[in-house]
C-alpha atoms as a PDB file:
ATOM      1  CA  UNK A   1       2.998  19.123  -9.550  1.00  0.00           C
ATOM      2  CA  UNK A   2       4.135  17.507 -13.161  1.00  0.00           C
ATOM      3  CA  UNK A   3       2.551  13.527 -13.056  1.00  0.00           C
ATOM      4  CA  UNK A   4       5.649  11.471 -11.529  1.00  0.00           C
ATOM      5  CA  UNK A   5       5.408   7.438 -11.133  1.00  0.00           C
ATOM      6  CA  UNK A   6       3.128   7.358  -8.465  1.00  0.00           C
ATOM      7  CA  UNK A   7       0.896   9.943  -9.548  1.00  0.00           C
ATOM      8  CA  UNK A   8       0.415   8.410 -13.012  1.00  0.00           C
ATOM      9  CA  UNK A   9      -0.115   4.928 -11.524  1.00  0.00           C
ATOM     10  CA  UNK A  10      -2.783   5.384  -9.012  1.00  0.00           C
ATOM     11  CA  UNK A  11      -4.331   8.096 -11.115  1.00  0.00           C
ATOM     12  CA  UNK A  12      -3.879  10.943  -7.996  1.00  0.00           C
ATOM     13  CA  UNK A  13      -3.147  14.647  -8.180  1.00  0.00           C
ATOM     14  CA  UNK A  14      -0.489  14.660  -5.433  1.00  0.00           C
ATOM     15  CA  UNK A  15       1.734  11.468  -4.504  1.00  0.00           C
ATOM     16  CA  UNK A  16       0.401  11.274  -0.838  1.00  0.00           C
ATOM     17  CA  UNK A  17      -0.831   8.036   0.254  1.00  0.00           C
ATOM     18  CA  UNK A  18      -2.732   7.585   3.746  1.00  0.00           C
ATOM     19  CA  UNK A  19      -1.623   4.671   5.396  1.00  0.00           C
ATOM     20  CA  UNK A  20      -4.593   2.408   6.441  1.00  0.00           C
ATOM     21  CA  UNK A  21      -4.478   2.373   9.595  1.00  0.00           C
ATOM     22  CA  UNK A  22      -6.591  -0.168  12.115  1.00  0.00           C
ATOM     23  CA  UNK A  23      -9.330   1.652  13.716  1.00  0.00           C
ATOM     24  CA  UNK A  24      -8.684   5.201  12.182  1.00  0.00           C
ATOM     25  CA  UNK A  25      -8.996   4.130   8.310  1.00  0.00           C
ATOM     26  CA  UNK A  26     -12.639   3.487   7.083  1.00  0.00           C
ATOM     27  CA  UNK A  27     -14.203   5.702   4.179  1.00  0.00           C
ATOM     28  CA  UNK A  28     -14.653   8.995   5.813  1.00  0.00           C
ATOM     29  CA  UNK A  29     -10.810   9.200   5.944  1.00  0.00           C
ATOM     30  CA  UNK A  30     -10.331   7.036   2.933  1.00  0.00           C
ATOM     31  CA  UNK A  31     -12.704   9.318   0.695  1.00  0.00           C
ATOM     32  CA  UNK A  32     -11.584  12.848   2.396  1.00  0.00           C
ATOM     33  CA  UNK A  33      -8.078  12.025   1.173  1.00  0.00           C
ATOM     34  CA  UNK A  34      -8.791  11.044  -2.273  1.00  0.00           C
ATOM     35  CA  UNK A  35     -11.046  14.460  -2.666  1.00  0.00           C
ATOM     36  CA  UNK A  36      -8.501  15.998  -1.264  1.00  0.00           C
ATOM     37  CA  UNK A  37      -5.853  14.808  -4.106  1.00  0.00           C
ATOM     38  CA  UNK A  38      -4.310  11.934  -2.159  1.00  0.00           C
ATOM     39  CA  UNK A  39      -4.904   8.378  -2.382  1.00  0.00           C
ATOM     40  CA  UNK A  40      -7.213   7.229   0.687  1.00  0.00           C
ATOM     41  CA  UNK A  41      -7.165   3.836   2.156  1.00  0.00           C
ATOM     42  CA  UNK A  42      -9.372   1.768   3.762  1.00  0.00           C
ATOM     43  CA  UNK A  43      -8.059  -0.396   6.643  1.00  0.00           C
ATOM     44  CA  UNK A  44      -9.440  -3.579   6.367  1.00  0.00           C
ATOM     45  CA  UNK A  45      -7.098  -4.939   9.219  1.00  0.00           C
ATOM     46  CA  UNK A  46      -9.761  -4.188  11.783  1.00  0.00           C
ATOM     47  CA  UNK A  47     -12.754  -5.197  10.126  1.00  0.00           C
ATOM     48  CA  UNK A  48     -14.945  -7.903   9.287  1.00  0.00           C
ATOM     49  CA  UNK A  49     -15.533  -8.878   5.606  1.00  0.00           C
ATOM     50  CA  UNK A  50     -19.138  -7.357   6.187  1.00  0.00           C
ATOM     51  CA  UNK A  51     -17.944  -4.561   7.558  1.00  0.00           C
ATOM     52  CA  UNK A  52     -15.452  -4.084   4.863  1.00  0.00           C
ATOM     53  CA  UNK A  53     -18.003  -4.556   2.047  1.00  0.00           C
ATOM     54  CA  UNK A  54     -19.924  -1.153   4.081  1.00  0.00           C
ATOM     55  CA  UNK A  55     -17.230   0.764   3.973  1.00  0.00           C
ATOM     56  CA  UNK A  56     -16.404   0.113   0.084  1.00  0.00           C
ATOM     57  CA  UNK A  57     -19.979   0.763  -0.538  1.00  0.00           C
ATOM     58  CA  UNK A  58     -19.947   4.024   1.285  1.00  0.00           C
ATOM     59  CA  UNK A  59     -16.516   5.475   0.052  1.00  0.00           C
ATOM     60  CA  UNK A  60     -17.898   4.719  -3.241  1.00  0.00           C
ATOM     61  CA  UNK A  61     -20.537   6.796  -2.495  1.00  0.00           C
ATOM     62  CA  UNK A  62     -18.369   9.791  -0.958  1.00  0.00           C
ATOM     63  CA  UNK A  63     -15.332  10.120  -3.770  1.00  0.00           C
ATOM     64  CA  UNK A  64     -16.032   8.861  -7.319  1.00  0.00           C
ATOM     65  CA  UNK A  65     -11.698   9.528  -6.925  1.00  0.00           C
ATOM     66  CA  UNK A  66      -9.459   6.480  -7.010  1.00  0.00           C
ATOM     67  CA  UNK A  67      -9.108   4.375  -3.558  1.00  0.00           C
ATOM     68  CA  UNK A  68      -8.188   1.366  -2.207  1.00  0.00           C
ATOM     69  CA  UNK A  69      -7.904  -1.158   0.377  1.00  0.00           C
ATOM     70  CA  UNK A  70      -5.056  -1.936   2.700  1.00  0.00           C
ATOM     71  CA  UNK A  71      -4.933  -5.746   4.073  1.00  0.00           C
ATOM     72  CA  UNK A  72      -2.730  -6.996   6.619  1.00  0.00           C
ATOM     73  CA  UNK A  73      -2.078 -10.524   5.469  1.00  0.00           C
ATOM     74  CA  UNK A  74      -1.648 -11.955   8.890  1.00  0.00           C
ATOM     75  CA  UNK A  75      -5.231 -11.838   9.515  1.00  0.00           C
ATOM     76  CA  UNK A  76      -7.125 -14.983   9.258  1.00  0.00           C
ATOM     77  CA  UNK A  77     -10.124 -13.374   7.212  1.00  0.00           C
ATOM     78  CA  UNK A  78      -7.605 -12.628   4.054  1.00  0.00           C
ATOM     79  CA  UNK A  79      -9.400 -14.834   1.433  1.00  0.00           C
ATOM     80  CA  UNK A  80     -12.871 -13.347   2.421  1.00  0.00           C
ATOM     81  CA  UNK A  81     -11.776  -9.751   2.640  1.00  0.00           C
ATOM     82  CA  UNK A  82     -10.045 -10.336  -0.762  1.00  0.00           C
ATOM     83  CA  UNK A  83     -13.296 -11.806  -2.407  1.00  0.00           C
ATOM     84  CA  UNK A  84     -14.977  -8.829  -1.490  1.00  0.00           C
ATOM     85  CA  UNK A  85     -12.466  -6.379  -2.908  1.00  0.00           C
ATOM     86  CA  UNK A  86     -12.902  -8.431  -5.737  1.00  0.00           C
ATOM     87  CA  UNK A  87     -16.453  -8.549  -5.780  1.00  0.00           C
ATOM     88  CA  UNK A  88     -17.254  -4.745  -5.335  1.00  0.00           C
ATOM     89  CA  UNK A  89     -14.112  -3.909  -8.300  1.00  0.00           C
ATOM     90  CA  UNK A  90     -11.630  -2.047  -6.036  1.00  0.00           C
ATOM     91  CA  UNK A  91      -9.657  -0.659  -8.222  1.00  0.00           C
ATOM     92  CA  UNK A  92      -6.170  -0.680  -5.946  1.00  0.00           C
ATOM     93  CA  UNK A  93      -5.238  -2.789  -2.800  1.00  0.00           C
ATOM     94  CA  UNK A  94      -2.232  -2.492  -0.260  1.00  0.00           C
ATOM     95  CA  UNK A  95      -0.721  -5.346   0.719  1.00  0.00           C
ATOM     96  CA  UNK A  96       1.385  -5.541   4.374  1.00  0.00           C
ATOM     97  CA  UNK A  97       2.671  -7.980   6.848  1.00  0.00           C
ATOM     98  CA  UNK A  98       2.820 -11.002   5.012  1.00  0.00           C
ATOM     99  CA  UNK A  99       3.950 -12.592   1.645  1.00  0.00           C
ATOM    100  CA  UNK A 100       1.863 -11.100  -1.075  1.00  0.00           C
ATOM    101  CA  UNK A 101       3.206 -13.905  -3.447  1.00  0.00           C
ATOM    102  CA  UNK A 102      -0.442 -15.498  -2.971  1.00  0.00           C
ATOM    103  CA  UNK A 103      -2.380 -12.808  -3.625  1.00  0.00           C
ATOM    104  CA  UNK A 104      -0.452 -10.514  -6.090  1.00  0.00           C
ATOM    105  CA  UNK A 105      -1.235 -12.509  -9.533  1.00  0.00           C
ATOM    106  CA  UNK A 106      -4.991 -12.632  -8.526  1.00  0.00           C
ATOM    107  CA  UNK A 107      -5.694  -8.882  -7.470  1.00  0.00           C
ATOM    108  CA  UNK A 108      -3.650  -8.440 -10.600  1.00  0.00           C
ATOM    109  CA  UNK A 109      -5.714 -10.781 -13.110  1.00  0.00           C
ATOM    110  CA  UNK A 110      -8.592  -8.808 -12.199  1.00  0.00           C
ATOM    111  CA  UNK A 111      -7.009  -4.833 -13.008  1.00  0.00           C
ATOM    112  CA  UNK A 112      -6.146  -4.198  -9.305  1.00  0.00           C
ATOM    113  CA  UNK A 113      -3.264  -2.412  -9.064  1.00  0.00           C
ATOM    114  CA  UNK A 114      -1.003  -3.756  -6.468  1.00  0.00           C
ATOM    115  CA  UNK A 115       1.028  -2.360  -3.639  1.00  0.00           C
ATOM    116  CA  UNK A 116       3.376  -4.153  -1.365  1.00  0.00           C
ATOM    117  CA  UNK A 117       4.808  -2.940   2.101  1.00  0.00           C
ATOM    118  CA  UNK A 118       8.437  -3.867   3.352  1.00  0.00           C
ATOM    119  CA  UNK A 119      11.255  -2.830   5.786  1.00  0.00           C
ATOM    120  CA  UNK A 120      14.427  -4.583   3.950  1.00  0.00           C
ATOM    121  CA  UNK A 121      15.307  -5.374   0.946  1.00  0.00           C
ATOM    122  CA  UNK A 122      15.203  -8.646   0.843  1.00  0.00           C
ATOM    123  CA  UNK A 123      11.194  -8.448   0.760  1.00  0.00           C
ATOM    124  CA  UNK A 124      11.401  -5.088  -1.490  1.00  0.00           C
ATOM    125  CA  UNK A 125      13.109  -7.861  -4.419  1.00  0.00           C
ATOM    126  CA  UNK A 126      10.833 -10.851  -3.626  1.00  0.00           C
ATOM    127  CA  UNK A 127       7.639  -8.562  -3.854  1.00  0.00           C
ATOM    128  CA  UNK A 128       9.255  -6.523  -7.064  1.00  0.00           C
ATOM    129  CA  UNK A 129       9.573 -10.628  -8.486  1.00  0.00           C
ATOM    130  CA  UNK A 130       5.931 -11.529  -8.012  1.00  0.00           C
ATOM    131  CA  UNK A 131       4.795  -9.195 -10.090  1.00  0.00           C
ATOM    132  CA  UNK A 132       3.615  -5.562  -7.773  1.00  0.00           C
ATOM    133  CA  UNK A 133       2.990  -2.553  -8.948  1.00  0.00           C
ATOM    134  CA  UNK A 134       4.864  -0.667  -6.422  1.00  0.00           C
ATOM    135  CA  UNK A 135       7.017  -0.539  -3.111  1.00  0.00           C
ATOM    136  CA  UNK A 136       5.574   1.038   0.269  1.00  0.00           C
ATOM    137  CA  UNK A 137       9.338   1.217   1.931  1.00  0.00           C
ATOM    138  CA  UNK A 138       8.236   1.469   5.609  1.00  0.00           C
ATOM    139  CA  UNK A 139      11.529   2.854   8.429  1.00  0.00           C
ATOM    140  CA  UNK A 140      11.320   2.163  11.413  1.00  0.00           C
ATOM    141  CA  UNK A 141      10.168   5.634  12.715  1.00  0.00           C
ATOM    142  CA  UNK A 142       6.554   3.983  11.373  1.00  0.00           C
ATOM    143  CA  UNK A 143       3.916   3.231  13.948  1.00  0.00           C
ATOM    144  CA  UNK A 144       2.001   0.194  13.660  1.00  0.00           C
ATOM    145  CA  UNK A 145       3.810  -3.270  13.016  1.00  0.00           C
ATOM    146  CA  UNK A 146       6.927  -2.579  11.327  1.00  0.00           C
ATOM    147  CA  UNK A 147      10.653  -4.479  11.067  1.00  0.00           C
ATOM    148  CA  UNK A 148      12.111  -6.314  13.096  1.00  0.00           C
ATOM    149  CA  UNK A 149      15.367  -4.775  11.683  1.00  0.00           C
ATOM    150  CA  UNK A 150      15.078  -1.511  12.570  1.00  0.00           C
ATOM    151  CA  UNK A 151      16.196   0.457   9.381  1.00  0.00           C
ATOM    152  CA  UNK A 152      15.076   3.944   9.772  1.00  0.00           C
ATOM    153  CA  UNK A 153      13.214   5.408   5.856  1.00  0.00           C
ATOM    154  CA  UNK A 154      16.434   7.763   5.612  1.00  0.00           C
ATOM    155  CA  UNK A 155      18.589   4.490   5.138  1.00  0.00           C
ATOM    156  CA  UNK A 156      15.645   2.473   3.623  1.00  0.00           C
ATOM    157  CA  UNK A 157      14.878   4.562   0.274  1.00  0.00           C
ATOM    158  CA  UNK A 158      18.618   4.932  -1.048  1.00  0.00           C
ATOM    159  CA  UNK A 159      19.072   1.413   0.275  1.00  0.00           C
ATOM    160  CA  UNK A 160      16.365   0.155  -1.719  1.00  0.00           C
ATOM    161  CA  UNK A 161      15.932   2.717  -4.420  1.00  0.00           C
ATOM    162  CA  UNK A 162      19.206   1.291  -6.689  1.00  0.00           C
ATOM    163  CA  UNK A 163      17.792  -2.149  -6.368  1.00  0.00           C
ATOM    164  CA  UNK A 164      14.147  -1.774  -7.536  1.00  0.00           C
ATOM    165  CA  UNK A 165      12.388  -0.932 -11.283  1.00  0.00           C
ATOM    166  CA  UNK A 166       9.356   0.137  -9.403  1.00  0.00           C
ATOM    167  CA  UNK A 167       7.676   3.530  -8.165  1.00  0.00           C
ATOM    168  CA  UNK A 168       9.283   3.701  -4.391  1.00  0.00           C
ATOM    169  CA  UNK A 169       7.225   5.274  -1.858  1.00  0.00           C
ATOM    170  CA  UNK A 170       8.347   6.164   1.452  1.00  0.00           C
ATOM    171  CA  UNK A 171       6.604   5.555   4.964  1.00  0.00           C
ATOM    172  CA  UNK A 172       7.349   6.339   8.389  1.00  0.00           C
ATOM    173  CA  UNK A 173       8.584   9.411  10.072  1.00  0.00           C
ATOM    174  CA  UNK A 174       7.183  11.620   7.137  1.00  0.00           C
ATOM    175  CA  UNK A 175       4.495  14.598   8.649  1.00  0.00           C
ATOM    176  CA  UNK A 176       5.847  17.487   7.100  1.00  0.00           C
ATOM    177  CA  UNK A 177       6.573  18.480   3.192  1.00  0.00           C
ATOM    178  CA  UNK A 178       9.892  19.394   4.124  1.00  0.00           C
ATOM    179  CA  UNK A 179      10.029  15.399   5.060  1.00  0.00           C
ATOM    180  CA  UNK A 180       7.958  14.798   1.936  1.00  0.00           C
ATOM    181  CA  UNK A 181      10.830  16.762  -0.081  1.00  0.00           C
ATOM    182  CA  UNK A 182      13.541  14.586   2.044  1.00  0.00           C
ATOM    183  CA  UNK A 183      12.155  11.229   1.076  1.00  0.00           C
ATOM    184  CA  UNK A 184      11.839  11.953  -2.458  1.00  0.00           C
ATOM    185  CA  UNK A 185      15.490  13.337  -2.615  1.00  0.00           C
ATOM    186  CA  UNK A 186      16.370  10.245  -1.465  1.00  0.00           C
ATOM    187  CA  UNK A 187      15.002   8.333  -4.455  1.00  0.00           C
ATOM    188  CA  UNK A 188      11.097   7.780  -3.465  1.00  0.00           C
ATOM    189  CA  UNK A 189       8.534   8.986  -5.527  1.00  0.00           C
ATOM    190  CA  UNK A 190       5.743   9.323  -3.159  1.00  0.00           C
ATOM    191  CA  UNK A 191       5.030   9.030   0.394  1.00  0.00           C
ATOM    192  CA  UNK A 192       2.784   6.645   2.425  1.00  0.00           C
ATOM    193  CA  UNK A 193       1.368   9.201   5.855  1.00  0.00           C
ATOM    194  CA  UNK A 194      -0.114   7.250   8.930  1.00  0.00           C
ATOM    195  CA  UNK A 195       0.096   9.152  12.481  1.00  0.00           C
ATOM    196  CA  UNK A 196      -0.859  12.455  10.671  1.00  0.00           C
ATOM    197  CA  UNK A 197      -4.147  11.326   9.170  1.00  0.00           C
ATOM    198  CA  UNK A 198      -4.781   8.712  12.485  1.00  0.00           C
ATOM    199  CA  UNK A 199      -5.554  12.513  14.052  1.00  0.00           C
ATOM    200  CA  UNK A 200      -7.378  14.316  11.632  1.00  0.00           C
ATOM    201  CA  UNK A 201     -10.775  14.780  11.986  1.00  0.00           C
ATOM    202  CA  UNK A 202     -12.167  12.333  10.016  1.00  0.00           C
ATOM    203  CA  UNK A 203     -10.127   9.546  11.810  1.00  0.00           C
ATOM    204  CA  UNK A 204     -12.665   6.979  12.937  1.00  0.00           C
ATOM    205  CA  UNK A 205      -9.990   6.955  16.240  1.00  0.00           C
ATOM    206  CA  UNK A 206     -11.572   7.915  19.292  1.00  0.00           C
ATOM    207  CA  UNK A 207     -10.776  11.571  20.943  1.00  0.00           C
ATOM    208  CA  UNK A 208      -8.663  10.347  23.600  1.00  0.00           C
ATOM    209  CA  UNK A 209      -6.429   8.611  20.956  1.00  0.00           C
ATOM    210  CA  UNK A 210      -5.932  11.659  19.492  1.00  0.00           C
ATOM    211  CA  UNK A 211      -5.587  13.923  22.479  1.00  0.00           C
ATOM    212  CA  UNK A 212      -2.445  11.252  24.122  1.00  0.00           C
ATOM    213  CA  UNK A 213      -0.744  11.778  20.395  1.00  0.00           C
ATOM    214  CA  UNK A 214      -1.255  15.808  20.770  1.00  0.00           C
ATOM    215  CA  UNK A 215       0.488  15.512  24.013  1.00  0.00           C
ATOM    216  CA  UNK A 216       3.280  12.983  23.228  1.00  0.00           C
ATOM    217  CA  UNK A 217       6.729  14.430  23.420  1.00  0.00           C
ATOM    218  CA  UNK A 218       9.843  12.903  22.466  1.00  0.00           C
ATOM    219  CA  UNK A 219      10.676   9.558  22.886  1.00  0.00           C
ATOM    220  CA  UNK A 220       7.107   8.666  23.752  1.00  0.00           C
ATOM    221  CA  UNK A 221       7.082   5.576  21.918  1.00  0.00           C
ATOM    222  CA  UNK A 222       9.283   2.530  21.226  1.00  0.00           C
ATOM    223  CA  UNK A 223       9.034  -0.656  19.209  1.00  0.00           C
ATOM    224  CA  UNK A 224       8.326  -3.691  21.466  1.00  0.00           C
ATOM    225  CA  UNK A 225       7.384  -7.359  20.541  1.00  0.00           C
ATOM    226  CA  UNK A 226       9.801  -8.281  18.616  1.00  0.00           C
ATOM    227  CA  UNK A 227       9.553 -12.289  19.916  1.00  0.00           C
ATOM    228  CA  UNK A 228       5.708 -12.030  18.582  1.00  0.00           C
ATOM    229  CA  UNK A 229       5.802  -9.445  15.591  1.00  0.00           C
ATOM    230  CA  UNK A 230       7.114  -6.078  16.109  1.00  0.00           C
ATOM    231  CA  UNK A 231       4.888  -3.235  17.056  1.00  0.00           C
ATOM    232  CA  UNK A 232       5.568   0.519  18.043  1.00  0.00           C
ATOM    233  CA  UNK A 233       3.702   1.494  20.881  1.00  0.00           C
ATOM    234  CA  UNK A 234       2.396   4.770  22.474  1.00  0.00           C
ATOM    235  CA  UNK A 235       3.883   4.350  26.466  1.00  0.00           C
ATOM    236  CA  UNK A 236       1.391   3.559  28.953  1.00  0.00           C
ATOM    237  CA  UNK A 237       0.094   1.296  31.535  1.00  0.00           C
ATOM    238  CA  UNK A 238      -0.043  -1.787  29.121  1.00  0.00           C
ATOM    239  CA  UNK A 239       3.133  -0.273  27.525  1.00  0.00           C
ATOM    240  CA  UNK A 240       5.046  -0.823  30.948  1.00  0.00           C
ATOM    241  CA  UNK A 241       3.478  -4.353  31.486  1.00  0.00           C
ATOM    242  CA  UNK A 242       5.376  -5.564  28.039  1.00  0.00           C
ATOM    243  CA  UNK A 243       8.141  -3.825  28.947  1.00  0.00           C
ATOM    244  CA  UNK A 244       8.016  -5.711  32.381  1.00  0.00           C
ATOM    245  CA  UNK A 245       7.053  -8.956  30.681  1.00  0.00           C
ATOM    246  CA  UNK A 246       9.932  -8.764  27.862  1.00  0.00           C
ATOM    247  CA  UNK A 247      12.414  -7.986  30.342  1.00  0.00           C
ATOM    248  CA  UNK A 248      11.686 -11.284  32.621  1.00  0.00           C
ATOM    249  CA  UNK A 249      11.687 -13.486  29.107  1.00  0.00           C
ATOM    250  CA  UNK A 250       8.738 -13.971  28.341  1.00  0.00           C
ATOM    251  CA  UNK A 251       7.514 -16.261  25.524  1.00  0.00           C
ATOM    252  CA  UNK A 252       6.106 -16.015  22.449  1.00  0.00           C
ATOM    253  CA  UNK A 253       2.426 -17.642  24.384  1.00  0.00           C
ATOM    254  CA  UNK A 254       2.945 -15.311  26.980  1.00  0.00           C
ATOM    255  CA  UNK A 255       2.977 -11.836  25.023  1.00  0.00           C
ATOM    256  CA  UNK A 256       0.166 -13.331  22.850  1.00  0.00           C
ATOM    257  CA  UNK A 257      -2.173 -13.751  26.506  1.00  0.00           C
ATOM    258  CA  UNK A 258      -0.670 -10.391  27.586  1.00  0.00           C
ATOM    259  CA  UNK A 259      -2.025  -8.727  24.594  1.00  0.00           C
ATOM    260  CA  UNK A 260      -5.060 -10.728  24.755  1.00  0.00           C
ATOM    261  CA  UNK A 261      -8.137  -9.812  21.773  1.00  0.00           C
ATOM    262  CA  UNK A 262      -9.168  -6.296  21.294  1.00  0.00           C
ATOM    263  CA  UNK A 263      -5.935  -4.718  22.979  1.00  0.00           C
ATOM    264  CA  UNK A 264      -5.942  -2.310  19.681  1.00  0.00           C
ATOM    265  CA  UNK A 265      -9.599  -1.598  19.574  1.00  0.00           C
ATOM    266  CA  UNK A 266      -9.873  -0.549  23.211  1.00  0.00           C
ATOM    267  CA  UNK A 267      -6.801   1.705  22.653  1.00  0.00           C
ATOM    268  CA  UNK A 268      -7.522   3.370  19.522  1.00  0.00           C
ATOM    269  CA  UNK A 269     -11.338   3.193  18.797  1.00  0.00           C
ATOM    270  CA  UNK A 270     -12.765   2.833  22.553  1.00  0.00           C
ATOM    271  CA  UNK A 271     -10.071   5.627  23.899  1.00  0.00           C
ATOM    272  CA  UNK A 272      -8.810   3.322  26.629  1.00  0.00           C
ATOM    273  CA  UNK A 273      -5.658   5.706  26.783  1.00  0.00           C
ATOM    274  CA  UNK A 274      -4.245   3.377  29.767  1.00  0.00           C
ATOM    275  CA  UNK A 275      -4.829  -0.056  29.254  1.00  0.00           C
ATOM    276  CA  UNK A 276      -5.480  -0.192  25.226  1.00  0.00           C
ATOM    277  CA  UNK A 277      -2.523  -1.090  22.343  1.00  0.00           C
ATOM    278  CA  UNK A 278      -2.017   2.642  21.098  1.00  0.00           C
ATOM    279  CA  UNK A 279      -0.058   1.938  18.076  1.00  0.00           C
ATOM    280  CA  UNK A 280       1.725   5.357  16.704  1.00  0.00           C
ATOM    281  CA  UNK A 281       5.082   6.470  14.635  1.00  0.00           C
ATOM    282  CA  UNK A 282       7.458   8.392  16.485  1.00  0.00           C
ATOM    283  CA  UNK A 283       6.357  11.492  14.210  1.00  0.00           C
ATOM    284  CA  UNK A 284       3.517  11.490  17.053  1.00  0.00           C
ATOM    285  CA  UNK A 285       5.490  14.362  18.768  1.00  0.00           C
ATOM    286  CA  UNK A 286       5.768  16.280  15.954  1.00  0.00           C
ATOM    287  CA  UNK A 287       1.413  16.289  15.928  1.00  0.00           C
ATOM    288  CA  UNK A 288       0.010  18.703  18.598  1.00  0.00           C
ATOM    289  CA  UNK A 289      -3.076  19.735  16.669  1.00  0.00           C
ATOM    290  CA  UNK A 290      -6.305  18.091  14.664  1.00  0.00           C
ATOM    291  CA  UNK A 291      -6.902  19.052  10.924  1.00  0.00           C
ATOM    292  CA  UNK A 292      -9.026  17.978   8.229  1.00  0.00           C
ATOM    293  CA  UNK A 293      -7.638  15.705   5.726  1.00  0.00           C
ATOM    294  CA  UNK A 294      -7.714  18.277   3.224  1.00  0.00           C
ATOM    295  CA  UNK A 295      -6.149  21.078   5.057  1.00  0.00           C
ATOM    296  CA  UNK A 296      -2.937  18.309   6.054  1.00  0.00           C
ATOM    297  CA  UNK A 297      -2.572  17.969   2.339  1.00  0.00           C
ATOM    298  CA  UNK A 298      -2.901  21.267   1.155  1.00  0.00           C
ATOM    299  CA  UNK A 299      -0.461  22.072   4.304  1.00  0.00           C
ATOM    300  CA  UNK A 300       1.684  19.347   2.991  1.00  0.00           C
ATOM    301  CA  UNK A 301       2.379  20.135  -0.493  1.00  0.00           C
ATOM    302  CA  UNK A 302       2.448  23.846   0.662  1.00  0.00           C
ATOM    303  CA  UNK A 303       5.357  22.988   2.681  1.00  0.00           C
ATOM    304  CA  UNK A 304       6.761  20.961  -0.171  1.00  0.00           C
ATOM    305  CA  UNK A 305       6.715  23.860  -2.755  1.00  0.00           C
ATOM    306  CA  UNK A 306       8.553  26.030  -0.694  1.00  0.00           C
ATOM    307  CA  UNK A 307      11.200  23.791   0.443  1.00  0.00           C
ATOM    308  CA  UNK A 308      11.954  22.718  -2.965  1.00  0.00           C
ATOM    309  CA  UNK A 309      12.061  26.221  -3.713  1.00  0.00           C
ATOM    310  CA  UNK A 310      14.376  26.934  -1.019  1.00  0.00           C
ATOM    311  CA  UNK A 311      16.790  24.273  -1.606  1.00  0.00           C
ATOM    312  CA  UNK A 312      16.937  25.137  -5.321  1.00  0.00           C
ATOM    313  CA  UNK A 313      17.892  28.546  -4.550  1.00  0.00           C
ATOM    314  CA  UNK A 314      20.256  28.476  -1.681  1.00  0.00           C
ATOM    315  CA  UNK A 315      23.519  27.054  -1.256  1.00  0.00           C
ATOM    316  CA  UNK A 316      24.056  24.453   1.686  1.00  0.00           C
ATOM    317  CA  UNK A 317      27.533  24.659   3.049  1.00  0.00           C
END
């Protein structure tokens, strides 16, 4: 593939990005995309800053390919987990949920290349204006916390592709390089991948995590928490009690005791299939198998070649 926007900026052979995902994103992931041609990320959203600094120190031992960090900006831990990044030169960092007006002209005064994830366009311009290297344009097929607006990526990209200077790179929904093909038709020059790689073998996600998104089918998950911050979840006994809970009214102090600490981490990383947070995209029942990182990317552009082939050599009526 010729270098586009987001293959020149992060310095990757293919414009794949792996989401960094809480609980399935530390550096065996991180580094097996990035030797694989993608762009791995470390999820800092579920670890310490100690626990960060490990897994910095390991992927730099495992690729010697560019990587980065994501960081939720909600978290409390921000300014530590940024001093680290700092501190151990990480080279790129994703920014999500939150205003990465704080943060941007720091990471920035110190070579990081900077990253910024949205759902509207009113956050895609205020992020462009403080200075980030590039647009993660998450739809609302994403897993994870996503927006409250519900703008699927298919309306997303050309929404937000006129209004931005920036590389665009899509999220949400994509598994497939026929979807990786769609995206970028639409005006995105990469793609951002969570609930593939959250199965892959070198997920840090525990087994049964991976086995309920192998057996999903459609409609098996559904954005909920919208009073609290919005978060699509994988149904199942906790599922139901938010369900239960939203439908009687309950507060914003009520969902937060409801979800409680470690909901996510009991889900995900423990395998608590019943009573844990299993945050996955709706692409989850489009997933019935696990692969190595490398073989979904090589599967991925695959798919991509020959669908851009195809469409530039047959006539759609």
């Amino acid at each position: 593939m010729n270098a586009n926007k987001v293959t020149s900026l992060f310095g990757i052979k293919y414009p794949i990005i792996q989401g960094g995902m809480i609980w399935c994103s530390g550096w065996r992931l991180a580094s097996a995309v990035s030797n694989a041609g993608g762009l791995g990320l470390i999820g800092s959203g579920s670890m310490r800053p100690e626990l960060l600094e490990e897994h910095i120190i390991k992927c730099k031992a495992a690729t010697n390919l560019p990587f980065g960090v994501n960081v939720p900006l909600i978290y409390p831990q921000t300014d530590e987990l940024i001093e680290i990044i700092l501190r151990h030169q990480v080279k790129i960092v994703f920014t999500s949920a939150g205003n990465p007006e704080k943060y941007t002209s720091l990471l920035k005064a110190h070579g990081i290349i900077v990253a910024h994830v949205v759902a509207n366009s009113k956050f895609a311009l205020k992020a462009e204006a403080v200075g980030v290297d590039a647009i993660v344009a998450e739809g609302f097929e994403a897993g994870g916390h996503n927006g409250i607006e519900e703008t699927t990526t298919m309306v997303l990209i050309p929404q937000l592709r006129p209004l931005l200077k920036k590389p665009l790179i899509a999220a949400g929904g994509i598994s497939s390089g026929a979807a990786m093909y769609a995206s970028m038709a639409l005006g995105a020059e990469g793609v951002q991948i969570g609930s593939l790689f959250a199965s892959c073998v070198e997920s840090s996600s525990h087994w049964h995590f991976k086995q309920a998104i192998f057996d999903a089918g459609d409609g098996a998950t559904r954005l909920l928490m919208k009073k609290l911050i919005p978060v699509r979840l994988l149904k199942n006994a906790f599922f139901d009690q938010v369900v239960q809970a939203e439908g009687q009214g309950a507060t914003v102090e009520e969902l937060k005791t409801l979800l409680g600490k470690g909901r996510a981490k009991a889900g995900i990383f423990a395998g608590d299939i019943e009573h844990g947070e299993l945050e996955i995209g709706q692409v989850c029942a489009l997933i019935h198998n696990e692969h190595s990182a490398a073989e979904l990317i090589e599967n991925l552009m695959n798919e991509f070649y020959k669908t851009a082939n195809k469409m530039s050599n047959e006539w759609l009526l």
